[in-house]
Protein backbone atom coordinates (compact mmCIF):
# COMPACT_ATOMS: atom_id res chain seq x y z
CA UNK A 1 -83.07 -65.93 49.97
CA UNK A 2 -85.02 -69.12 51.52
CA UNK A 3 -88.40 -68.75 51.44
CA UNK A 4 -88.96 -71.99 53.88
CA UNK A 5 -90.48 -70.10 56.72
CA UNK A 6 -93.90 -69.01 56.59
CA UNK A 7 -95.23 -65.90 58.01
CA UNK A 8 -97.91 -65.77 61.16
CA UNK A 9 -101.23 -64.11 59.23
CA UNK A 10 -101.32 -60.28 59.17
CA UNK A 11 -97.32 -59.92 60.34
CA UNK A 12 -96.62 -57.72 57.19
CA UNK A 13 -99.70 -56.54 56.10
CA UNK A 14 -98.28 -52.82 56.14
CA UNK A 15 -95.98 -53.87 53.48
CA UNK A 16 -97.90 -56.40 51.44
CA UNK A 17 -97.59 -54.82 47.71
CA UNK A 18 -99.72 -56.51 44.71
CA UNK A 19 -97.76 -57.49 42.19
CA UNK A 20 -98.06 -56.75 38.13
CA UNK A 21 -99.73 -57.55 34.71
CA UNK A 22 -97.19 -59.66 33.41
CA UNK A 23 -97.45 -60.89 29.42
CA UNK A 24 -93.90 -62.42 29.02
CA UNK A 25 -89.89 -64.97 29.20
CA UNK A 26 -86.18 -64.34 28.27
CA UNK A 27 -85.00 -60.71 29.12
CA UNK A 28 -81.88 -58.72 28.26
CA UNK A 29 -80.56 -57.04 31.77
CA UNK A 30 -77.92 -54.60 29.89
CA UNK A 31 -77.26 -52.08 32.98
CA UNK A 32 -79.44 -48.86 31.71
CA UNK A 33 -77.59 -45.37 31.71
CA UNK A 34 -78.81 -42.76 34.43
CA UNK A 35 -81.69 -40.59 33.79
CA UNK A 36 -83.05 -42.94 31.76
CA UNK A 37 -86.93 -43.87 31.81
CA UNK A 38 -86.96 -47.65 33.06
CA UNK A 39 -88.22 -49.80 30.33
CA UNK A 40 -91.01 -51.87 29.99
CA UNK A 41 -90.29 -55.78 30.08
CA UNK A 42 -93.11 -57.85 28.75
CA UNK A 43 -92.74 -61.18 30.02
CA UNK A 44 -92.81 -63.77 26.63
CA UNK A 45 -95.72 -66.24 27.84
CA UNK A 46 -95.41 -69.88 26.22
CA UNK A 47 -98.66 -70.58 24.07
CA UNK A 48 -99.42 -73.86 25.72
CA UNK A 49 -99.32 -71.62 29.30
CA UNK A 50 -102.05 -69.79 31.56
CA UNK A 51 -102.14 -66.07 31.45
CA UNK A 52 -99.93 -65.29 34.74
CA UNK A 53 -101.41 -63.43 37.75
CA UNK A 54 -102.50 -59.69 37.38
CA UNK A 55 -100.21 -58.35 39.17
CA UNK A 56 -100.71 -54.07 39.33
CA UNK A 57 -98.54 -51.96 41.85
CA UNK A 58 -94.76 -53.57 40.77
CA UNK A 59 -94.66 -53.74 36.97
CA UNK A 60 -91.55 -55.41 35.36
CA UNK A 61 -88.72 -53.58 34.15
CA UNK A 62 -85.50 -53.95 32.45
CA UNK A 63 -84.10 -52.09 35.08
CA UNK A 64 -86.08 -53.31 38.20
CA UNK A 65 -85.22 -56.95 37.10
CA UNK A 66 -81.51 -55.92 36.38
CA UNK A 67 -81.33 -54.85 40.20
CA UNK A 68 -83.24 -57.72 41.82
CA UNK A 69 -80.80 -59.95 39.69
CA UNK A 70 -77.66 -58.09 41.39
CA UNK A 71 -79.85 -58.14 45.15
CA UNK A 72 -80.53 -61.79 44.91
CA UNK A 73 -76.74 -62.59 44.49
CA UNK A 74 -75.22 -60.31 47.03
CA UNK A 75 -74.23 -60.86 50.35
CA UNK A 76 -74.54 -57.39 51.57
CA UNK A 77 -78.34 -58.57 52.30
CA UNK A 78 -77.11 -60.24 55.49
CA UNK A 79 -76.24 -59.75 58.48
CA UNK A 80 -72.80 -61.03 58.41
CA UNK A 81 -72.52 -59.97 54.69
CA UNK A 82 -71.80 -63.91 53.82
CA UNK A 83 -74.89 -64.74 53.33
CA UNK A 84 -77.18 -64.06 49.87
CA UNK A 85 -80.49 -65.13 48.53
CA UNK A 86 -78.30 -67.70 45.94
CA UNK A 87 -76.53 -69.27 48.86
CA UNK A 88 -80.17 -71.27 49.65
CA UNK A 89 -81.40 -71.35 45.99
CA UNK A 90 -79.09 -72.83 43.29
CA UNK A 91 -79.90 -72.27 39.45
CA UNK A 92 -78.31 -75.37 38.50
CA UNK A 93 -80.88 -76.97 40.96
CA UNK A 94 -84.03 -75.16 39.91
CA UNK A 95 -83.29 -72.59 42.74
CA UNK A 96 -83.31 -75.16 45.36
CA UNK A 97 -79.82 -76.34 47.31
CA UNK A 98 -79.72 -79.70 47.05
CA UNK A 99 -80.01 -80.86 51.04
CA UNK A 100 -82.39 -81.60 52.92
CA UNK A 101 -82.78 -78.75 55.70
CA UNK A 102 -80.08 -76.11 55.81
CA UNK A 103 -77.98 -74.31 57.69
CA UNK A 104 -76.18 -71.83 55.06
CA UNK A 105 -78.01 -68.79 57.07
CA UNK A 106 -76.05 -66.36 59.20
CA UNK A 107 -76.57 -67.69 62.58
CA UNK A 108 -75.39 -71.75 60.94
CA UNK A 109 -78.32 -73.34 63.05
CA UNK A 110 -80.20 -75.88 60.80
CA UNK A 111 -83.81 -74.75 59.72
CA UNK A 112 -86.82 -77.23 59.85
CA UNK A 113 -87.85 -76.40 56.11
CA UNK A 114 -86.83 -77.75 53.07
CA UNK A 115 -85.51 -74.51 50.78
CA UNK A 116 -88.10 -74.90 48.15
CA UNK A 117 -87.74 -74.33 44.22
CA UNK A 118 -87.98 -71.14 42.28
CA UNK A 119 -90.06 -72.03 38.96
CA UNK A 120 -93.12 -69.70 37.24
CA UNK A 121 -93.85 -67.79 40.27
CA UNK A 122 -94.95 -65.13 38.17
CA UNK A 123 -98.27 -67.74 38.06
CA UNK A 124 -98.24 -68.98 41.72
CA UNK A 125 -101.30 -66.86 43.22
CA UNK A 126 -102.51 -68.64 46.49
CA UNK A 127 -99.35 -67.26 48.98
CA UNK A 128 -95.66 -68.18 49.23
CA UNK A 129 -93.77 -70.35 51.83
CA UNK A 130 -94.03 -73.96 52.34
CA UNK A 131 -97.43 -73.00 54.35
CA UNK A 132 -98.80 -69.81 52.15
CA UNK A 133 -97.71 -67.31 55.07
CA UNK A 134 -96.84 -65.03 52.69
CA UNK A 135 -99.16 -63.55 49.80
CA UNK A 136 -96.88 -62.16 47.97
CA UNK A 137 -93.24 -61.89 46.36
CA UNK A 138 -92.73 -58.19 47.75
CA UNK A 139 -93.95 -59.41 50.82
CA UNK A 140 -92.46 -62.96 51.02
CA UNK A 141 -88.91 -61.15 50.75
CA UNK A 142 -89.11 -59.80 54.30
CA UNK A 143 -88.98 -63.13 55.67
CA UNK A 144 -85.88 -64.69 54.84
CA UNK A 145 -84.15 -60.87 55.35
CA UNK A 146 -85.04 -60.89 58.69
CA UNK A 147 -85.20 -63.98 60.32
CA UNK A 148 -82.56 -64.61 62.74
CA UNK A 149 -81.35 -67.83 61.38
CA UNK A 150 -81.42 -67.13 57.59
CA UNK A 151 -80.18 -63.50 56.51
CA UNK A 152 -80.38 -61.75 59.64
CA UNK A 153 -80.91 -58.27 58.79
CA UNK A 154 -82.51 -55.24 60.25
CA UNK A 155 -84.50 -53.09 57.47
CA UNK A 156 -83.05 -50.21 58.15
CA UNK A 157 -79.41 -51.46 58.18
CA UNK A 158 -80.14 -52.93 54.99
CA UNK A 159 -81.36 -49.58 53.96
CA UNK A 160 -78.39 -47.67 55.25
CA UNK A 161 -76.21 -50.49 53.09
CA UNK A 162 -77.70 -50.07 50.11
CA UNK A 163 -77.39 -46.05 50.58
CA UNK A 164 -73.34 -46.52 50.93
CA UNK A 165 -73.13 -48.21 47.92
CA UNK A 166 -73.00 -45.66 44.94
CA UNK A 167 -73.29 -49.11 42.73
CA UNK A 168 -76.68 -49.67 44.13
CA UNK A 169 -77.68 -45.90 44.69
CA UNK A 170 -77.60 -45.88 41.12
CA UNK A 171 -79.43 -48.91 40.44
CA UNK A 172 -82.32 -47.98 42.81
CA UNK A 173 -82.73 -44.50 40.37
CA UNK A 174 -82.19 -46.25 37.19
CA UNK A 175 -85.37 -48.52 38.52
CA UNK A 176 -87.56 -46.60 40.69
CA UNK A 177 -85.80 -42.71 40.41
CA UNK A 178 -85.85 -43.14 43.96
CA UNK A 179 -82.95 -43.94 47.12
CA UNK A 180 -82.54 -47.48 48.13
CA UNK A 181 -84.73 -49.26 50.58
CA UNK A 182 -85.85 -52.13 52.17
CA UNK A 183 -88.97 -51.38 50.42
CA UNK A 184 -87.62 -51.36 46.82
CA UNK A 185 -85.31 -54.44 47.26
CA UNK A 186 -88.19 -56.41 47.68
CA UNK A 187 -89.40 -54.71 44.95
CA UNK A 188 -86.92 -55.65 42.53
CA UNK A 189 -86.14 -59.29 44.41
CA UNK A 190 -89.71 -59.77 43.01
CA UNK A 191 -89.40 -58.90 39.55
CA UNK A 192 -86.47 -60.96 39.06
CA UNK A 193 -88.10 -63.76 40.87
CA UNK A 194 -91.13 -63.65 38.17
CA UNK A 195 -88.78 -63.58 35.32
CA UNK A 196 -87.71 -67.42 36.79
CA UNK A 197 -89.75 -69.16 33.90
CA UNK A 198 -89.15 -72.92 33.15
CA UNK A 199 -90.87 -74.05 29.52
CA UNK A 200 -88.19 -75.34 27.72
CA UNK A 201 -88.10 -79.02 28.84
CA UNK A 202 -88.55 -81.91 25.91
CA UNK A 203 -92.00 -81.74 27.21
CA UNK A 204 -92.93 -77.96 26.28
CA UNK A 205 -91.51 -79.55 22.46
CA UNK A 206 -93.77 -81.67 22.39
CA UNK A 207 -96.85 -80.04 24.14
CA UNK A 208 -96.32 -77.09 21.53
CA UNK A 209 -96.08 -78.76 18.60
CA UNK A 210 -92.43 -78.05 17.79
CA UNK A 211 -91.00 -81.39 17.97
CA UNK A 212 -93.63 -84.14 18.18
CA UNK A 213 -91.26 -87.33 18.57
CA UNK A 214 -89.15 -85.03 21.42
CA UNK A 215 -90.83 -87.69 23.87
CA UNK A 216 -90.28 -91.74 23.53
CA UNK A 217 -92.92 -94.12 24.25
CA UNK A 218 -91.94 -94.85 27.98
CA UNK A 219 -92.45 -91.28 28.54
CA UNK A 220 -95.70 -90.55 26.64
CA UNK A 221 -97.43 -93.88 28.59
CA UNK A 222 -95.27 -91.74 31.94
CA UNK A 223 -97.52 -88.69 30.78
CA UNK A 224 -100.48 -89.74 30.79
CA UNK A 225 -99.83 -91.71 34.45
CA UNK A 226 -98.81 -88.59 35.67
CA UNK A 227 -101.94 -86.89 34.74
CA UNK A 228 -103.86 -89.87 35.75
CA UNK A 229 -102.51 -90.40 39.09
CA UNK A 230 -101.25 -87.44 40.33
CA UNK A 231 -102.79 -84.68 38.03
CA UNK A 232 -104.93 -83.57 40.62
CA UNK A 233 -102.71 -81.56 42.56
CA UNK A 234 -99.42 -81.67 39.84
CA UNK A 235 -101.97 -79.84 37.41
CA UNK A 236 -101.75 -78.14 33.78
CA UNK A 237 -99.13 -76.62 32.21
CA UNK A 238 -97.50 -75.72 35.70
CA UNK A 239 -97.68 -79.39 36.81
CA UNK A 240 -98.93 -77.21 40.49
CA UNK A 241 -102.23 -76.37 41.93
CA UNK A 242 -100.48 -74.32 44.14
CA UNK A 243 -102.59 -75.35 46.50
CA UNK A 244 -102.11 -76.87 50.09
CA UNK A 245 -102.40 -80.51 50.75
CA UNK A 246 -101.99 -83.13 53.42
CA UNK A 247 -100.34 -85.61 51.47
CA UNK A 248 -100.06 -88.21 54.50
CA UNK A 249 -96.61 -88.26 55.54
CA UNK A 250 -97.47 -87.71 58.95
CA UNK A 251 -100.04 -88.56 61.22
CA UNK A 252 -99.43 -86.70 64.51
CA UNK A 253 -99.16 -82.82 64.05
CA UNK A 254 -97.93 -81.87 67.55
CA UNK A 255 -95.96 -79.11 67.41
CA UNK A 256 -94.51 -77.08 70.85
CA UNK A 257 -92.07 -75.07 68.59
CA UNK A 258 -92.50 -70.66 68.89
CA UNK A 259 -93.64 -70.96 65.10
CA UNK A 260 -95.70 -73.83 64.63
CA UNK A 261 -93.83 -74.86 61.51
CA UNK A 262 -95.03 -78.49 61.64
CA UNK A 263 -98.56 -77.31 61.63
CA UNK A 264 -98.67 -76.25 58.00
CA UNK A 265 -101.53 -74.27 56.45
CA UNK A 266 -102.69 -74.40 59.63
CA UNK A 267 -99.80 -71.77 61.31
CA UNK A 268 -101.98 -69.38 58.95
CA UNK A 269 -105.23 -70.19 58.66
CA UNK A 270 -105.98 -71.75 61.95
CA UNK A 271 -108.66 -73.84 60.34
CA UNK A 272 -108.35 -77.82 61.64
CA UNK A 273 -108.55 -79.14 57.94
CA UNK A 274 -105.48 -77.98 57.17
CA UNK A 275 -103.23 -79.50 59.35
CA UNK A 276 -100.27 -81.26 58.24
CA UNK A 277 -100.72 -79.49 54.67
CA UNK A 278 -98.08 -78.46 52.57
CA UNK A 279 -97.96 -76.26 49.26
CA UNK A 280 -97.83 -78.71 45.86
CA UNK A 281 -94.15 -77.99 44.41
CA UNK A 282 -94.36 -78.02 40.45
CA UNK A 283 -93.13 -80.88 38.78
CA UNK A 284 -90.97 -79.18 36.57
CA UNK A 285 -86.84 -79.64 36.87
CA UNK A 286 -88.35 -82.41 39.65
CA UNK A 287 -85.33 -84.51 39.01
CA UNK A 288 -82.75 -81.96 39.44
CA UNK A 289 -84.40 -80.87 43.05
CA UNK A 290 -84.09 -83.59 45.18
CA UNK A 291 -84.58 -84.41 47.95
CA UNK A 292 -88.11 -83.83 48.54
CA UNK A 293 -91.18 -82.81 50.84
CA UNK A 294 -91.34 -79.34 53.04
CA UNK A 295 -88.43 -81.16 54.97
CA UNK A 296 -86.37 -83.28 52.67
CA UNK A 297 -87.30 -86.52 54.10
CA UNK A 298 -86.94 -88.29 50.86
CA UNK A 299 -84.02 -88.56 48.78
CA UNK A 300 -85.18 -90.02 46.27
CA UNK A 301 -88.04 -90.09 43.39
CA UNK A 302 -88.16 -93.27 43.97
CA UNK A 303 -89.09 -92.83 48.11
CA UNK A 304 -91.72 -90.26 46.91
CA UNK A 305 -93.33 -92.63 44.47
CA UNK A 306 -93.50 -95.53 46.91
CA UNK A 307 -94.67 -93.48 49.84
CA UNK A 308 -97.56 -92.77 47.19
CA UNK A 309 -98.35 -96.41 46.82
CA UNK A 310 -98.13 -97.49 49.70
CA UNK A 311 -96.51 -95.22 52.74
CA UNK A 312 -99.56 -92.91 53.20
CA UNK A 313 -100.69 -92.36 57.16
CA UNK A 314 -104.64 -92.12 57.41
CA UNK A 315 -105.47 -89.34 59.97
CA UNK A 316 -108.43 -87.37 59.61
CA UNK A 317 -107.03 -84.87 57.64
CA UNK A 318 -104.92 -86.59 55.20
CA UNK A 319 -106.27 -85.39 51.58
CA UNK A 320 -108.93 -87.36 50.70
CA UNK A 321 -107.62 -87.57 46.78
CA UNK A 322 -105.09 -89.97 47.94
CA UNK A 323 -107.97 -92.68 48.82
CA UNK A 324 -109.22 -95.13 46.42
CA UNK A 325 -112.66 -96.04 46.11
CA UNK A 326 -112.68 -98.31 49.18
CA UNK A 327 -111.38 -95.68 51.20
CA UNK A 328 -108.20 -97.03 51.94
CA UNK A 329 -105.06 -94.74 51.46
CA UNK A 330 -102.71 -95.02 48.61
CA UNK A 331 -102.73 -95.00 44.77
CA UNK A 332 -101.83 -98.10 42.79
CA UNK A 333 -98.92 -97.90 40.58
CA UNK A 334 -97.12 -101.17 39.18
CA UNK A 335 -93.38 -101.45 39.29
CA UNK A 336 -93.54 -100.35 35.05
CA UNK A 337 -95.58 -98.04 36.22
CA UNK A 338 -93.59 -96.13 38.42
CA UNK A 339 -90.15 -96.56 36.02
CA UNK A 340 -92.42 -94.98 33.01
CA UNK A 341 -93.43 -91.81 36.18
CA UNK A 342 -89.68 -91.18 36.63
CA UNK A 343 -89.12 -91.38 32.79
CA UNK A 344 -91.34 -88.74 31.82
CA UNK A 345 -90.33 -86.44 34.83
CA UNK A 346 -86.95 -86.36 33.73
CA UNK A 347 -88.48 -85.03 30.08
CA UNK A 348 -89.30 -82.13 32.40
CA UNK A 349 -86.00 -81.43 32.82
CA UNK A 350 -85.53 -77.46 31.34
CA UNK A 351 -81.65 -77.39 30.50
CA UNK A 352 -82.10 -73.94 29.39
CA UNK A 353 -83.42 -72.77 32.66
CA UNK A 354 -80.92 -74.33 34.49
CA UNK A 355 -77.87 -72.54 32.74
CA UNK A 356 -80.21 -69.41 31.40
CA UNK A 357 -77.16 -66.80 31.97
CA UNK A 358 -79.88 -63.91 32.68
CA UNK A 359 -80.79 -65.70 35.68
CA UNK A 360 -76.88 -65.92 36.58
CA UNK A 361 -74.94 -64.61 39.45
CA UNK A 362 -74.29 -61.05 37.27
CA UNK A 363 -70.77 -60.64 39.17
CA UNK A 364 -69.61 -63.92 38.29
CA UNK A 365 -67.22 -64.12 35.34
């Protein structure tokens, strides 16, 4: 389920749901028996975290999550049935797929976005895609499903799918006591998708208290560069503003394509400032994401740091938090200084997230 293409402002507006209250972490997904009320799942919030968004019309559930879990992992949700939201977004890779732009979707053509991490969405609150085109999970979901070079589908295929399937016919009951639809797998492809909480790095040990040596001295000088030099965007707890930048890697923003991809924010909110701007990824599981930007261009940490030095293009909307004081582009960072960056960002590293079974494929033994 990529969720590298934006959508053009108002396109599914009839569908747009809000999302819940959410209050908590780690969830049992037994399969519940039939009949059964679905059950409450409060969302265990880490101490040192923001409250998550208020989200009202798609409360969590035992059950709804249990079914999202099975939807994200099963190609059925394509076209060509080969095809699932896992085959873009990898646990062991923070729910990214380790290239740069793929071409995993039904119709094998490369995409010209960068299939982004899934980490604390149940926080993110300022839209979804690489350019915000989307302001919602439930919403977001359509996307990917339909687009001709990702999963393909028509809605009401899917829905006629997910009605064969006495498996899923069941599931749809157990979580909404209602048939399947396109409507209530994006339902449950949401609540799953908020249960995706990273907060178990050596970091969070620290930051919490538990373990107050869990971080060395490299990485506690790398801590406090981060926040220094790129805690403006890579902010709190969530190491995200979730916020839309132009971080300079570009200069010329032509773009002749149907969807204006290259444009950014701009494909959405048509305003000239934000052209070329991107949404901040967290920093969290950073080193097990690569490679980098809305496109991939860099490989590397290492690229990203020194394209932060000293790669930045001035154009008249490249953020202006990437200037020094002299107005010139760029933010200073020794050779120490960038090995002591990379240090601590690996102490973001969540090993738990990455192999959480909860968040497995359910149907893989």
């Amino acid at each position: 389920m990529m969720i590298n293409k934006g959508l053009k402002a108002g396109v599914f507006t009839s569908i747009v749901l809000s999302l819940c209250t959410i209050s908590c972490s780690k969830v049992q997904v037994d399969t519940p028996q039939p009949d059964q009320t679905p059950t409450p799942l409060m969302l265990k919030v880490p101490g040192h975290f923001p409250a998550p968004t208020n989200m009202l019309d798609n409360p969590l559930t035992v059950e709804g999550v249990n079914l999202g879990r099975h939807l994200f992992y099963d190609p059925l949700l394509s076209a060509n049935m080969q095809v699932s939201c896992a085959s873009c977004h990898h646990q062991e890779r923070a729910f990214a797929d380790g290239v740069a732009l793929t071409a995993a979707g039904v119709s094998g053509k490369t995409l010209e976005r960068h299939s982004p991490t899934l980490i604390n969405l149940a926080w993110a609150d300022q839209g979804f895609f690489w350019d915000g085109g989307a302001t919602n999970l439930e919403s977001q979901a359509f996307g990917p499903l339909t687009h001709a070079d990702e999963m393909g589908m028509s809605l009401v295929t899917l829905a006629n799918r997910l009605m064969a399937s006495e498996f899923y016919v069941n599931l749809f009951q157990q979580a909404f006591a209602e048939k399947p639809s396109a409507q209530g797998a994006a339902k449950a492809l949401a609540q799953f998708q908020r249960t995706l909480i990273s907060s178990n790095s050596r970091y969070d040990s620290y930051r919490s208290g538990q373990d107050l040596k869990a971080l060395s001295e490299g990485e506690l000088r790398g801590m406090h560069l981060v926040k220094q030099k790129c805690g403006t965007c890579h902010s709190g707890e969530l190491f995200t503003d979730n916020a839309f930048h132009n971080n300079g890697i570009d200069d010329d923003f032509t773009d002749d394509s149907n969807e204006w991809i290259h444009r950014g924010r701009y494909r959405i909110s048509f305003n000239p400032i934000d052209l070329g701007a991107f949404k901040t990824p967290t920093l969290r599981n950073v080193t097990r994401s690569a490679p980098y930007m809305h496109d991939g261009r860099f490989k590397s940490l290492d690229q990203v740091l020194q394209h932060y030095r000293s790669g930045i293009k001035h154009s008249p909307v490249t953020d202006r938090l990437l200037y020094d004081q002299n107005e010139n582009p760029g933010i200073a960072m020794s050779d120490k200084e960038m090995t002591e960056i990379k240090s601590f960002l690996e102490a973001l590293t969540d090993d738990i997230f990455l192999n959480e079974i909860t968040f497995s494929n359910p149907n893989k033994k």
